[in-house]
Protein backbone atom coordinates (compact mmCIF):
# COMPACT_ATOMS: atom_id res chain seq x y z
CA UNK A 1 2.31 54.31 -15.67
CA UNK A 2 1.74 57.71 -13.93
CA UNK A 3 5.17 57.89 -11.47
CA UNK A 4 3.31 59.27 -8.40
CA UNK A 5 2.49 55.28 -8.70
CA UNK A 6 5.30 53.62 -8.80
CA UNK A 7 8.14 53.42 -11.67
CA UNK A 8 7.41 49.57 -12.27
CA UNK A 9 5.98 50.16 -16.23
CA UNK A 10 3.97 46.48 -15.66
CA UNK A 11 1.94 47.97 -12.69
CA UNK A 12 -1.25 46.33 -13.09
CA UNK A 13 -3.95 49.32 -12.80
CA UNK A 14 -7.37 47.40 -11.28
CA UNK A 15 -10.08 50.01 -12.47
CA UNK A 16 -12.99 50.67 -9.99
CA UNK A 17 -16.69 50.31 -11.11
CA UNK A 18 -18.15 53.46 -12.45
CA UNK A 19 -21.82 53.30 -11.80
CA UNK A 20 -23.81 55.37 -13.84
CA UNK A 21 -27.06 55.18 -11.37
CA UNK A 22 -28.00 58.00 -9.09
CA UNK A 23 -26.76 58.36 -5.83
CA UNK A 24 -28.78 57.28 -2.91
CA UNK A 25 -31.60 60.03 -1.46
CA UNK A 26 -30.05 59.98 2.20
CA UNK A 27 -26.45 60.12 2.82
CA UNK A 28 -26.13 56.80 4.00
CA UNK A 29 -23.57 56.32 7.38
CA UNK A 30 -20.79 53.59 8.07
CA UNK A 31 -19.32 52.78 10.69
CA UNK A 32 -16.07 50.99 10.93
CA UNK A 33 -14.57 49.47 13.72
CA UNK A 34 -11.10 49.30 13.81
CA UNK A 35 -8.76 52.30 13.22
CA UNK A 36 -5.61 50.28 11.71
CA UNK A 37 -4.56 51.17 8.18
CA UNK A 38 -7.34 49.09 6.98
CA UNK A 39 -9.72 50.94 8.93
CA UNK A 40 -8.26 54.22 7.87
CA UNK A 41 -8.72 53.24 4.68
CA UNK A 42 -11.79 52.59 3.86
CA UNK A 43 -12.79 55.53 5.69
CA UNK A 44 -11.12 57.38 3.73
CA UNK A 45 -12.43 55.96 0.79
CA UNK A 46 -15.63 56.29 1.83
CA UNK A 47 -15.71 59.95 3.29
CA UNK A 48 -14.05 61.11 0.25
CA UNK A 49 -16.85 60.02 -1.63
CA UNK A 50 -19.17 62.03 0.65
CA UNK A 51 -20.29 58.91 2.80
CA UNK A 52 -21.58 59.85 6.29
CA UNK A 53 -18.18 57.60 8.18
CA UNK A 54 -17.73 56.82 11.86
CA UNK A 55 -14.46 55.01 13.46
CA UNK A 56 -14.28 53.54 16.62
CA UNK A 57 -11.15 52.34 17.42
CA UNK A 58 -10.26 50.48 21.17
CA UNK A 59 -7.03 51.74 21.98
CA UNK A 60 -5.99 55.43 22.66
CA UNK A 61 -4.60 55.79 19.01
CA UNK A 62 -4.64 55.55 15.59
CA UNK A 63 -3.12 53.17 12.92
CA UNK A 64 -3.47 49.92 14.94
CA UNK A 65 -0.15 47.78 14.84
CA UNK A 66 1.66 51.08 12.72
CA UNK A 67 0.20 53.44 15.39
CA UNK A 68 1.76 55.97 17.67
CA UNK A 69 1.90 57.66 20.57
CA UNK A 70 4.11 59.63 23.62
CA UNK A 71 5.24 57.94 26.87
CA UNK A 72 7.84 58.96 28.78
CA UNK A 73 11.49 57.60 30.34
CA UNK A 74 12.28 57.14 34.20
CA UNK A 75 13.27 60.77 34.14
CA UNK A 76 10.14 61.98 33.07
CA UNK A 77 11.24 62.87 29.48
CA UNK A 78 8.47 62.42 27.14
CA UNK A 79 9.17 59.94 24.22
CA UNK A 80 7.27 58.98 21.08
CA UNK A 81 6.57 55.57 20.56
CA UNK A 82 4.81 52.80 18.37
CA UNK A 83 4.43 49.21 17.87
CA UNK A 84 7.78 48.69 16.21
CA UNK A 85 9.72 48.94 13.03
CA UNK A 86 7.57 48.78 9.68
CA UNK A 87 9.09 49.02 6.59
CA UNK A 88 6.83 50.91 3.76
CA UNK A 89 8.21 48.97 0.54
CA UNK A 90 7.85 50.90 -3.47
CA UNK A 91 5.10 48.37 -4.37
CA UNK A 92 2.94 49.21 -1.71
CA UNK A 93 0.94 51.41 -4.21
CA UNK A 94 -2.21 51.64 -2.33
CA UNK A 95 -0.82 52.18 1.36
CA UNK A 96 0.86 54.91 -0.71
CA UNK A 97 -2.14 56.59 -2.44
CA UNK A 98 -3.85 56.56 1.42
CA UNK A 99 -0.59 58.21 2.75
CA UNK A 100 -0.16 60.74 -0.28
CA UNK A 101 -3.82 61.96 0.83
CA UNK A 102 -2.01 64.27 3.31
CA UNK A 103 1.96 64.01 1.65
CA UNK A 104 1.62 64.04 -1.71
CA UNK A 105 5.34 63.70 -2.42
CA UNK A 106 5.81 61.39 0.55
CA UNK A 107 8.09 63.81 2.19
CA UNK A 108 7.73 62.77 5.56
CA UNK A 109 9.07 59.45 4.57
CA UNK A 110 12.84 58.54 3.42
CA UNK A 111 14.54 55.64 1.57
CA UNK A 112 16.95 53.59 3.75
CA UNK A 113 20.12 52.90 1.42
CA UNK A 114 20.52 48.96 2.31
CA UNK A 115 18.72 46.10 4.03
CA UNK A 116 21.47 43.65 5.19
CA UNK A 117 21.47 40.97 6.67
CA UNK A 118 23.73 38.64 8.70
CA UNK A 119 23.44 34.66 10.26
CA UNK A 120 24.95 33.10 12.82
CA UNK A 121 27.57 31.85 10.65
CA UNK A 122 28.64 35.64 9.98
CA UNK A 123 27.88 35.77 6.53
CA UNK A 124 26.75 38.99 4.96
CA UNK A 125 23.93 39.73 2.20
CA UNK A 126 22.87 42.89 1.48
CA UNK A 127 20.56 44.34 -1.53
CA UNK A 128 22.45 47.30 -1.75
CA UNK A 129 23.11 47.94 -5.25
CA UNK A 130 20.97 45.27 -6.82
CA UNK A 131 19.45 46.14 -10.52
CA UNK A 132 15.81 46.51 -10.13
CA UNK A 133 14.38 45.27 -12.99
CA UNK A 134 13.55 40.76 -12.62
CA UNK A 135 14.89 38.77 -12.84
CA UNK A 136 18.34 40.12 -13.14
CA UNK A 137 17.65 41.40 -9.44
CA UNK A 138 17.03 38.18 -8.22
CA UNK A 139 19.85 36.69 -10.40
CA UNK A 140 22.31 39.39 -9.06
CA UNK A 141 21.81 38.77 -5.61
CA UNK A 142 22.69 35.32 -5.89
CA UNK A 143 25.68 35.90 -7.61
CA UNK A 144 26.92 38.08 -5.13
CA UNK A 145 25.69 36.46 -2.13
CA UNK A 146 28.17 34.11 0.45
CA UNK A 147 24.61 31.75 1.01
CA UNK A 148 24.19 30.91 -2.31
CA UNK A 149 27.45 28.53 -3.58
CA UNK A 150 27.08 28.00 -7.28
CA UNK A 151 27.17 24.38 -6.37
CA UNK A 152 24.19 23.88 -4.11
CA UNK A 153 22.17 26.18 -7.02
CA UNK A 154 22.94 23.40 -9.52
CA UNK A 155 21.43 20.97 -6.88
CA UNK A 156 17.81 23.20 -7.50
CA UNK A 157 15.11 20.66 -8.33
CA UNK A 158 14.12 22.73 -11.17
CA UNK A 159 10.67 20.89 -11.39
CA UNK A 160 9.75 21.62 -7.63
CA UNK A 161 10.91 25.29 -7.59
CA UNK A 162 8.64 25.85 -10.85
CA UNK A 163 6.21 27.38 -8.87
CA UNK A 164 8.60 29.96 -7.92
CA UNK A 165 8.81 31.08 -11.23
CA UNK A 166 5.29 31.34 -12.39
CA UNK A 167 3.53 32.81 -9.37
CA UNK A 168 -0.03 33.58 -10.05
CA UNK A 169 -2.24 34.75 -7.98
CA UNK A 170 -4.51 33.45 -6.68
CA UNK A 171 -3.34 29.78 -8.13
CA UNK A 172 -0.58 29.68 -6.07
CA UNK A 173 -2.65 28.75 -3.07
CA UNK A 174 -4.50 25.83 -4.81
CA UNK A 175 -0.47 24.58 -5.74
CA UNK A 176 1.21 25.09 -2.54
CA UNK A 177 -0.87 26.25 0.16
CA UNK A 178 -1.43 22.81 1.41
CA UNK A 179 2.51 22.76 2.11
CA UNK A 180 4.91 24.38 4.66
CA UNK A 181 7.35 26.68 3.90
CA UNK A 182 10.18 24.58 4.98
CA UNK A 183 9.60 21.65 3.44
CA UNK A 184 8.74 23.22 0.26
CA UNK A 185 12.02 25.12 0.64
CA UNK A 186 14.11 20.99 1.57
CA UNK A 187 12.03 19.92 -1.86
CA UNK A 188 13.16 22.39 -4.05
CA UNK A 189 16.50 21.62 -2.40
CA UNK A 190 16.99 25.56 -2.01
CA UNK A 191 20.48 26.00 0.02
CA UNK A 192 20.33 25.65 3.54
CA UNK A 193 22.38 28.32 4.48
CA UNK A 194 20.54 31.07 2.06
CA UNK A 195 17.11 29.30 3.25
CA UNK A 196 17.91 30.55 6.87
CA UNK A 197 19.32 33.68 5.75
CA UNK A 198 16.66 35.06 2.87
CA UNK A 199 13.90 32.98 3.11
CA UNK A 200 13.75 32.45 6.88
CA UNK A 201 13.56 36.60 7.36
CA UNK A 202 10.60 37.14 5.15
CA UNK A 203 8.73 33.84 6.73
CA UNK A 204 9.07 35.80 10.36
CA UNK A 205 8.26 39.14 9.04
CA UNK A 206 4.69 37.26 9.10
CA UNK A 207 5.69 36.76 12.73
CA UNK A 208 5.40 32.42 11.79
CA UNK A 209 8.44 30.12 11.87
CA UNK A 210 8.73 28.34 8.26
CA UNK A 211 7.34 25.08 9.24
CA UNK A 212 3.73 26.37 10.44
CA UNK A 213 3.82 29.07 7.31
CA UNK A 214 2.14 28.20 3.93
CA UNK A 215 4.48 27.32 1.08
CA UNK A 216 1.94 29.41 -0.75
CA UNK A 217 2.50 32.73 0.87
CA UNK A 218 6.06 32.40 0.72
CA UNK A 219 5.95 31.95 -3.14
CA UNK A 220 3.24 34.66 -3.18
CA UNK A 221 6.36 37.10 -0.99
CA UNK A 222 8.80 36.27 -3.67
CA UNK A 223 6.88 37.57 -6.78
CA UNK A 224 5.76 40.66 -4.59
CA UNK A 225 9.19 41.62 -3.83
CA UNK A 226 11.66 39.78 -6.46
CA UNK A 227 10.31 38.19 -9.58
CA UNK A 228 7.02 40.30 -9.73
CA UNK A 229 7.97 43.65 -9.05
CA UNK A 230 10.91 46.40 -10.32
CA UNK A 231 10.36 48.58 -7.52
CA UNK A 232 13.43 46.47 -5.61
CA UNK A 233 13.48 45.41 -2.23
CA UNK A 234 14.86 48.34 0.00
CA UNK A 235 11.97 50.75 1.66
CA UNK A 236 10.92 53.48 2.59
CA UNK A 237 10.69 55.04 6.49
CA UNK A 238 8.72 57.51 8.18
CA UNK A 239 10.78 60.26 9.07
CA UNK A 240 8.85 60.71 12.40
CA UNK A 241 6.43 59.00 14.55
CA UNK A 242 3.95 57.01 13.03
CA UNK A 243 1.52 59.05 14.25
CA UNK A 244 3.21 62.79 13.26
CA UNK A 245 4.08 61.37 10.17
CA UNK A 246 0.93 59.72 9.63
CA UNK A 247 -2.09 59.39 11.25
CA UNK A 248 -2.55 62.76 13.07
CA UNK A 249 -2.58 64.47 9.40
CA UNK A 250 -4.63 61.71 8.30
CA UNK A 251 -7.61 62.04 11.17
CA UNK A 252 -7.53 65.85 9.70
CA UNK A 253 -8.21 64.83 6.44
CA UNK A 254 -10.91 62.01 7.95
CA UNK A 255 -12.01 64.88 9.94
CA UNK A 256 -12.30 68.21 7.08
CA UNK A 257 -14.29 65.48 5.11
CA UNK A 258 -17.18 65.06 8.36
CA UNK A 259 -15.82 61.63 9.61
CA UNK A 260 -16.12 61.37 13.53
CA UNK A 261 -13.68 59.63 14.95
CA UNK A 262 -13.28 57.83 18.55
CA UNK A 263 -10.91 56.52 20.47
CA UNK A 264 -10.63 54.28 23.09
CA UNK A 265 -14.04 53.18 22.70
CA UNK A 266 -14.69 48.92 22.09
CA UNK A 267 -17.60 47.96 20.21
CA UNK A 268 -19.26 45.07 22.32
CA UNK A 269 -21.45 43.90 19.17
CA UNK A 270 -23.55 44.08 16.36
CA UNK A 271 -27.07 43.59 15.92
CA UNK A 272 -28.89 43.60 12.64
CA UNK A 273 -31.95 46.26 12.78
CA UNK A 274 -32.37 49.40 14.16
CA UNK A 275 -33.58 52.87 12.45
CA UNK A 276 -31.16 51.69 9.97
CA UNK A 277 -29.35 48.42 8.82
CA UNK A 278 -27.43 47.68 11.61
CA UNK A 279 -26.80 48.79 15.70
CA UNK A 280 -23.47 49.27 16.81
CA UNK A 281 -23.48 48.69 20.61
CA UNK A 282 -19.81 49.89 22.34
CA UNK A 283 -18.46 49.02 25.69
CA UNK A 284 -19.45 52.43 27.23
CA UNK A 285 -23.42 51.63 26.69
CA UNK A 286 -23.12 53.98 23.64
CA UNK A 287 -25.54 52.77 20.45
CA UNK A 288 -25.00 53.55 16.97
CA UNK A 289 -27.22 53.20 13.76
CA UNK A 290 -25.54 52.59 10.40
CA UNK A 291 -26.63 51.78 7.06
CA UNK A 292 -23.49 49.51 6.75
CA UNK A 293 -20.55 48.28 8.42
CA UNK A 294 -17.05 47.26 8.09
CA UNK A 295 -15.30 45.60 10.25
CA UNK A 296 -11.38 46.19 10.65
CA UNK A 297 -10.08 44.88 13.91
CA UNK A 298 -7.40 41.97 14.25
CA UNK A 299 -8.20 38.22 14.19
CA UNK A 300 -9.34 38.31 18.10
CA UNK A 301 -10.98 41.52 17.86
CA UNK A 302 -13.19 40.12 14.74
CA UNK A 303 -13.51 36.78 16.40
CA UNK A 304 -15.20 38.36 19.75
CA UNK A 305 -17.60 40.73 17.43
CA UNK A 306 -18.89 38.21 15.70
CA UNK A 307 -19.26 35.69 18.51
CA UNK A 308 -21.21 37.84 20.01
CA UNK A 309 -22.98 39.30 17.61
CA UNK A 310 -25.51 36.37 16.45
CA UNK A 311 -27.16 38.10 13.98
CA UNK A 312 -24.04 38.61 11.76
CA UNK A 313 -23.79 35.71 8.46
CA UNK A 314 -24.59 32.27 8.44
CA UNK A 315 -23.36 29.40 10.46
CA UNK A 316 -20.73 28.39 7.45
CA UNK A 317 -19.36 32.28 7.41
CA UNK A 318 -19.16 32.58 11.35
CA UNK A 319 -16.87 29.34 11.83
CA UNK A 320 -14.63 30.71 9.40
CA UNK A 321 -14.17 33.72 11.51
CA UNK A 322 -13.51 31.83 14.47
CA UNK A 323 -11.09 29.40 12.40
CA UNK A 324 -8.98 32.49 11.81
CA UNK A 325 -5.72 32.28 13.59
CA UNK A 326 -3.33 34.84 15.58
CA UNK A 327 0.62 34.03 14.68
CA UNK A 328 2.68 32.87 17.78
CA UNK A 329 3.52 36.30 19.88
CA UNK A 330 6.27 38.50 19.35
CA UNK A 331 8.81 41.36 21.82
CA UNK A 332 9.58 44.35 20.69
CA UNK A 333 12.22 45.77 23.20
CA UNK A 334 13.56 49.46 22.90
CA UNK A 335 16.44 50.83 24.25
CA UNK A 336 17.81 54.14 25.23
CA UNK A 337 21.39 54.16 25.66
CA UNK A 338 23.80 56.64 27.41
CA UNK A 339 26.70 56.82 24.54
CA UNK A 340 25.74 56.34 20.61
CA UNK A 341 26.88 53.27 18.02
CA UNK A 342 29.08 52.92 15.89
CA UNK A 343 28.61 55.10 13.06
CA UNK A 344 28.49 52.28 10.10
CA UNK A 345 25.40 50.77 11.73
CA UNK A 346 22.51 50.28 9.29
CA UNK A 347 18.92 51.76 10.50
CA UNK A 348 18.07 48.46 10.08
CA UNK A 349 19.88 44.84 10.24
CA UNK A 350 17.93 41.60 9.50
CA UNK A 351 19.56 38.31 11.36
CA UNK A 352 19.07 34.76 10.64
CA UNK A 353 19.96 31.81 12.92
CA UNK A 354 20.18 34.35 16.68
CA UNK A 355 17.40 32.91 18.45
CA UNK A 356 15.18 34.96 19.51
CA UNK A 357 17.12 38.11 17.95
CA UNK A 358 15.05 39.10 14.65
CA UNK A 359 16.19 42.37 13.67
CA UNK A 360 18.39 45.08 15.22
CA UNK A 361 16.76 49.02 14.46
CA UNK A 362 18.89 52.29 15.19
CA UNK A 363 15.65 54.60 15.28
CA UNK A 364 18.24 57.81 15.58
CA UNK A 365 19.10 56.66 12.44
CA UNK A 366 16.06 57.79 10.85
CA UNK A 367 13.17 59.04 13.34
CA UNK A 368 13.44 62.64 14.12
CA UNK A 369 12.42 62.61 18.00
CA UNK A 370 14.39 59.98 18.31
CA UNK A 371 17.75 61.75 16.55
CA UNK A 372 16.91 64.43 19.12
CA UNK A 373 17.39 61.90 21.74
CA UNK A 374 20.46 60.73 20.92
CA UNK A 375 21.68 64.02 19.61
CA UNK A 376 20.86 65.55 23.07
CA UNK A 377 22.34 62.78 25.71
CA UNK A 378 25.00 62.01 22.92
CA UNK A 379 23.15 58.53 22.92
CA UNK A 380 21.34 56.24 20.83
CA UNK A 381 18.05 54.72 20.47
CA UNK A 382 17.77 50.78 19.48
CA UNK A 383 14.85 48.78 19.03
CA UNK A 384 15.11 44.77 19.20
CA UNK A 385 12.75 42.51 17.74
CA UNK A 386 11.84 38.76 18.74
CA UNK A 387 9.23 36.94 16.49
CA UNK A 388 7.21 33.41 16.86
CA UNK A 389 7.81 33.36 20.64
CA UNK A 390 6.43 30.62 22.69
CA UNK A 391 2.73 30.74 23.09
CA UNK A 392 3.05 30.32 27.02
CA UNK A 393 3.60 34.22 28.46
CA UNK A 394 5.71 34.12 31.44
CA UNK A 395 7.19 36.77 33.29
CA UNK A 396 10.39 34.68 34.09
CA UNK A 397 10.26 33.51 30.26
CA UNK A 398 10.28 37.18 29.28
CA UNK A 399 12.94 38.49 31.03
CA UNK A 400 15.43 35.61 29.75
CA UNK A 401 14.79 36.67 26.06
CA UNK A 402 15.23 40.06 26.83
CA UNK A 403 18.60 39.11 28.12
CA UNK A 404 19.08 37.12 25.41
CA UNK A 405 18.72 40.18 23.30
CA UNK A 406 21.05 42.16 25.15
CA UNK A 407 23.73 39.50 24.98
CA UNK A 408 23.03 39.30 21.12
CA UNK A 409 23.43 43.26 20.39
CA UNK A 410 26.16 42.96 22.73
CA UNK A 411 27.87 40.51 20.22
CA UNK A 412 27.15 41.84 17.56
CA UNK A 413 27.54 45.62 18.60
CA UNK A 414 30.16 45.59 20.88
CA UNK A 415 29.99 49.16 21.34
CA UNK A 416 26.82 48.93 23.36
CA UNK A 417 27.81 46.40 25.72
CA UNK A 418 29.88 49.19 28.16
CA UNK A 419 26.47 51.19 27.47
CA UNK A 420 24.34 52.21 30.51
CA UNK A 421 20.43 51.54 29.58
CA UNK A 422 18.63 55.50 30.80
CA UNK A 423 15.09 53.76 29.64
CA UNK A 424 14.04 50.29 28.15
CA UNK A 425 10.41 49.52 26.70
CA UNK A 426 9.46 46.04 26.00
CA UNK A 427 6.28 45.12 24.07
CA UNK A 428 4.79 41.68 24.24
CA UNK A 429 2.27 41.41 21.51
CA UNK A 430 0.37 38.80 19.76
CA UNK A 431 -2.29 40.09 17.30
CA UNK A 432 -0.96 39.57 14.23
CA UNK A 433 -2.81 37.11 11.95
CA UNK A 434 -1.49 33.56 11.20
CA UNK A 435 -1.12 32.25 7.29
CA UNK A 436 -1.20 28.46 8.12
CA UNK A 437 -0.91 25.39 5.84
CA UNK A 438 -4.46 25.66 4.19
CA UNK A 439 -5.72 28.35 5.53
CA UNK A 440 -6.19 30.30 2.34
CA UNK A 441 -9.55 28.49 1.13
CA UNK A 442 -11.23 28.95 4.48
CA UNK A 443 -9.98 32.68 5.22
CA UNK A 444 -12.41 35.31 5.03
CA UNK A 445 -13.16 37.63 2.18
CA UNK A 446 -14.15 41.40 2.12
CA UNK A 447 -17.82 40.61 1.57
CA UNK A 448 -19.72 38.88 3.88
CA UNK A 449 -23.53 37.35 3.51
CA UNK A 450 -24.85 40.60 4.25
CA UNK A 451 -24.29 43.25 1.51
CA UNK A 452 -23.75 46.03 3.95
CA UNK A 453 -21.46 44.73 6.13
CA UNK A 454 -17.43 44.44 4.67
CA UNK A 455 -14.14 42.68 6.40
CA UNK A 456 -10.83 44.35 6.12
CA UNK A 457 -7.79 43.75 7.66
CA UNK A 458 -4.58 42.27 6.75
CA UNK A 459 -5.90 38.85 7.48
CA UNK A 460 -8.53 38.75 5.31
CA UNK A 461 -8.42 37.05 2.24
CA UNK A 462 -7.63 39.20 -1.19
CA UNK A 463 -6.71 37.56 -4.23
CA UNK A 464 -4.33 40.22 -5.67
CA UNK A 465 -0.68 39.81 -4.80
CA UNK A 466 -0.63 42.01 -1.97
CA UNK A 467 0.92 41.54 1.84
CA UNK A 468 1.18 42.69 4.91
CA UNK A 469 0.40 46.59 5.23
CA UNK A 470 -0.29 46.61 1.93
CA UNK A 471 -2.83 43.76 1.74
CA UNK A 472 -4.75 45.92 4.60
CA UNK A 473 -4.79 49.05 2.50
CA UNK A 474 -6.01 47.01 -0.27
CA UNK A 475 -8.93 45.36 1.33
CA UNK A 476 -9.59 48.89 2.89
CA UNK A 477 -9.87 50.38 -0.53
CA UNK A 478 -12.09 47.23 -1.57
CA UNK A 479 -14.34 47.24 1.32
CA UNK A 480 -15.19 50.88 0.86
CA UNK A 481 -15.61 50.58 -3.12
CA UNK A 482 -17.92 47.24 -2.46
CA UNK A 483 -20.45 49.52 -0.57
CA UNK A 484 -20.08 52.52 -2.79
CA UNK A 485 -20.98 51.01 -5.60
CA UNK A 486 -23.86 49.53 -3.81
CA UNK A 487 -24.78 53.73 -3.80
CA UNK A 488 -24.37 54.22 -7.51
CA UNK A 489 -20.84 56.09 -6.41
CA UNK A 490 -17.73 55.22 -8.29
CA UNK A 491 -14.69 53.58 -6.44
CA UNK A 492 -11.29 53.92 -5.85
CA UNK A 493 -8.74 52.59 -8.38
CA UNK A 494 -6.36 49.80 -6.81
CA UNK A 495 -2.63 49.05 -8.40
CA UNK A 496 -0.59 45.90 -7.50
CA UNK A 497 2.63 43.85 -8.78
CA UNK A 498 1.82 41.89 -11.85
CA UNK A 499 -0.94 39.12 -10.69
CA UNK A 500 0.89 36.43 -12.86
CA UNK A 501 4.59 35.87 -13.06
CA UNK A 502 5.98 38.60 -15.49
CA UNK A 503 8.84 37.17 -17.69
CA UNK A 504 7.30 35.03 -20.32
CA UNK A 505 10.66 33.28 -20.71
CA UNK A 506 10.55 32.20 -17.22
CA UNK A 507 6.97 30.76 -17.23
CA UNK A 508 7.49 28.95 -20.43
CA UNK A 509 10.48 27.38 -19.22
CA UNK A 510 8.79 26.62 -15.52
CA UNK A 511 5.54 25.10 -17.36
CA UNK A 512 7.70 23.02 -19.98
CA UNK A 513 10.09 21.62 -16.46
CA UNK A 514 6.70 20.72 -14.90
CA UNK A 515 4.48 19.29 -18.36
CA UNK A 516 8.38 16.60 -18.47
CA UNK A 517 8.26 16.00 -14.90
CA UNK A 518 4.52 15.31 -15.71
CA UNK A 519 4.60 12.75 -18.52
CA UNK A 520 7.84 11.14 -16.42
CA UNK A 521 5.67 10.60 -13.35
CA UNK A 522 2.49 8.97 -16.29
CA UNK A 523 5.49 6.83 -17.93
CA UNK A 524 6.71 5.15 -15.14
């Protein structure tokens, strides 16, 4: 496997079409709404290719929910910004090919050196140090870890936890999606204390508590990032704002390549027709014509376009874009702080069992305008993170979990609780999409019933083991490569974590535990 890919050796390398027809007469234009990652990529994928490409994004920015963008503290001192912490993991090959567009060594981005995390209990995990290769990694971190007594292991129902082993994808959604997270975790009998630690952490990082999130995706998290993959589990960050680091170079590239793009601009709907295939009408009273379309907004955003757009699909395709699903709401709070932490804090810290507290970030850690900060006002820069918050916004409800915040980095930072805040920014956000018990079958997919028009976003449905950023990227690339080979052009070339689990071993003996459980079960 070429490295610039990842150093996994079982990288499975999904090969675009090559169409050997001749490319259209007329450059044909897209437009695509929504200027997340997803959106960013398939224009990309499409401009590259020579494809007339439009974006119109609604906000001020670019990259959606990893975008960013300058504000500035009480005193007037301009900051930089964004949505929150992301974490840009090895196997997130094709979020990676979009971002080595403009970095081809990744430069701007560097590896934080451990990912711990901590419960209310005070016991420690970390991955620090963990072999990469499966399952020893797995297998390693067990050994090591305070949550997982060799005792309650033993307990494992080895028949229930098969799945675990033998992820494939996309079969692991017609075994488990119809179950929760948590009670697939009490049937396996998984530890309770390494259940709220590990399992709990990666269950919120899709900003849904265990018992509303499918069993499915949580099986489908532990072959991307433990059984499935040997690129390990610590990440990469961007070295600056995500939209230095990023985006800005990106819209250059977009831009050399004779994409327009807009910001701050809503599309209002679409309407099949026009001098071309479809009209794009934005919020403004601006019109566009397009020969296709692909829509990349979040779950609300796509809901509202297509509700009022009534010439988009068919009655079956349009209530499964309203049956999509936002995940309960989440806070991002960030702090500037008069005197810095101590120096053994991680950049990042993962917490189990702190209601609301999340995750703990020291941006000066990593970010350079944030290092500058601190570096400056011999300070520090923290960023607090609160995920599946009640539903109900209130202003008296938010204020009480950002205290609760405080009093949790207080306790478990003591350094910062003598700390005078200079600027606090507090985010209140809920427009990420929800993975629900059985919502796999009904999610949408890239295509839609009209050939021209694509979905892409990290809610739509993909069978390739992919999440999160990286599931946008990938239906970004796949949106763009559906309508270019429409045009006779060849596609991009997608790579992903094994789709099926990798160790033979471990599949035989998962398939032999459930084929006994089985013919128990037919005997009795």
């Amino acid at each position: 496997m070429d490295a610039a890919i990842g150093r996994d050796r079982r990288i499975v390398h999904h090969v675009a079409a090559r169409p050997v027809s001749h490319r259209p007469g007329t450059r044909p234009y897209v437009v695509v709404v929504g200027a997340g990652i997803a959106g960013l990529t398939a224009a990309t994928g499409l401009a590259e290719r020579g494809i007339g490409v439009e974006v119109i994004e609604g906000q001020d920015y670019l990259g959606g929910r990893v975008g960013g963008w300058t504000d500035t503290l009480p005193d007037g001192t301009p900051i930089a910004m964004n949505r929150g912490f992301h974490a840009f993991f090895r196997q997130y090959y094709n979020l990676r090919q979009l971002l080595r567009r403009t970095d081809p060594m990744l430069q701007r981005m560097m590896r934080v050196d451990d990912y711990p995390l901590l419960d209310a209990e005070g016991r420690h995990d970390s991955f620090r140090g963990l072999p990469l290769t499966p399952p020893w990694n797995a297998l390693a971190f067990a050994a090591r870890s305070s949550t997982f007594p060799l005792h309650e292991l033993c307990r494992l129902d080895a028949r229930a936890a098969a799945p675990l082993a033998m992820v494939s994808v996309p079969a692991i959604y017609e075994q488990l999606d119809h179950v929760d997270a948590e009670t697939f975790l009490q049937k396996i009998k998984f530890p309770v204390a390494a259940r709220h630690l590990a399992f709990e952490v990666f269950s919120r990082s899709f900003f849904a508590p265990p018992e509303q999130m499918s069993a499915a995706e949580l099986a489908a998290m532990f072959h991307i990032y433990f059984l499935g993959s040997s690129e390990g589990l610590l990440f990469d960050v961007p070295t600056s704002n995500y939209d230095t680091a990023l985006w800005s170079p990106l819209s250059e590239h977009l831009e050399s390549r004779g994409a327009r793009i807009r910001t701050g601009v809503t599309v209002a709907r679409v309407q099949a027709g026009g001098d071309r295939t479809f009209r794009v009408h934005d919020d403004v009273g601006g019109v566009v014509d397009a020969d296709a379309i692909v829509l990349a907004t979040d779950v609300a955003g796509l809901r509202r376009i297509v509700a009022d757009s009534p010439d988009l699909g068919n009655a079956e395709w349009r209530s499964r874009i309203q049956a999509l699903r936002s995940a309960p709401p989440f806070l991002v709070h960030r702090l500037w702080l008069d005197r810095p932490v101590a120096g053994d804090r991680p950049a990042f810290l993962a917490t189990g069992g702190m209601p609301p507290l999340d995750n703990i970030s020291v941006l000066d850690r990593y970010e350079n305008q944030a290092r500058s900060w601190a570096e400056q006002h011999n300070g520090a820069v923290l960023e607090l993170h609160a995920y599946a918050l009640s539903e109900v916004r209130t202003p008296q409800l938010e204020r009480e979990i950002r205290a609760q915040l405080l009093a949790r980095l207080h306790r478990l930072y003591p350094e910062t609780a003598d700390a005078r805040i200079v600027g606090e920014h507090a985010q209140w956000r809920q427009d990420c999409p929800m993975f629900g018990v059985g919502d796999h079958a009904h999610r949408p997919a890239v295509r839609t019933p009209h050939d021209k028009l694509m979905l892409a976003g990290d809610g739509i449905r993909i069978d390739l083991p992919v999440a999160l950023m990286e599931r946008a990227a990938t239906t970004g690339w796949t949106a763009a490569n559906a309508l270019l080979t429409q045009w006779g052009m060849p596609g991009h070339d997608l790579y992903t974590v094994p789709t099926t689990g990798r160790h033979a071993v471990l599949r035989r003996l998962a398939a032999r535990t459930m084929s006994k459980a089985t013919l128990q079960e037919e005997s009795v």
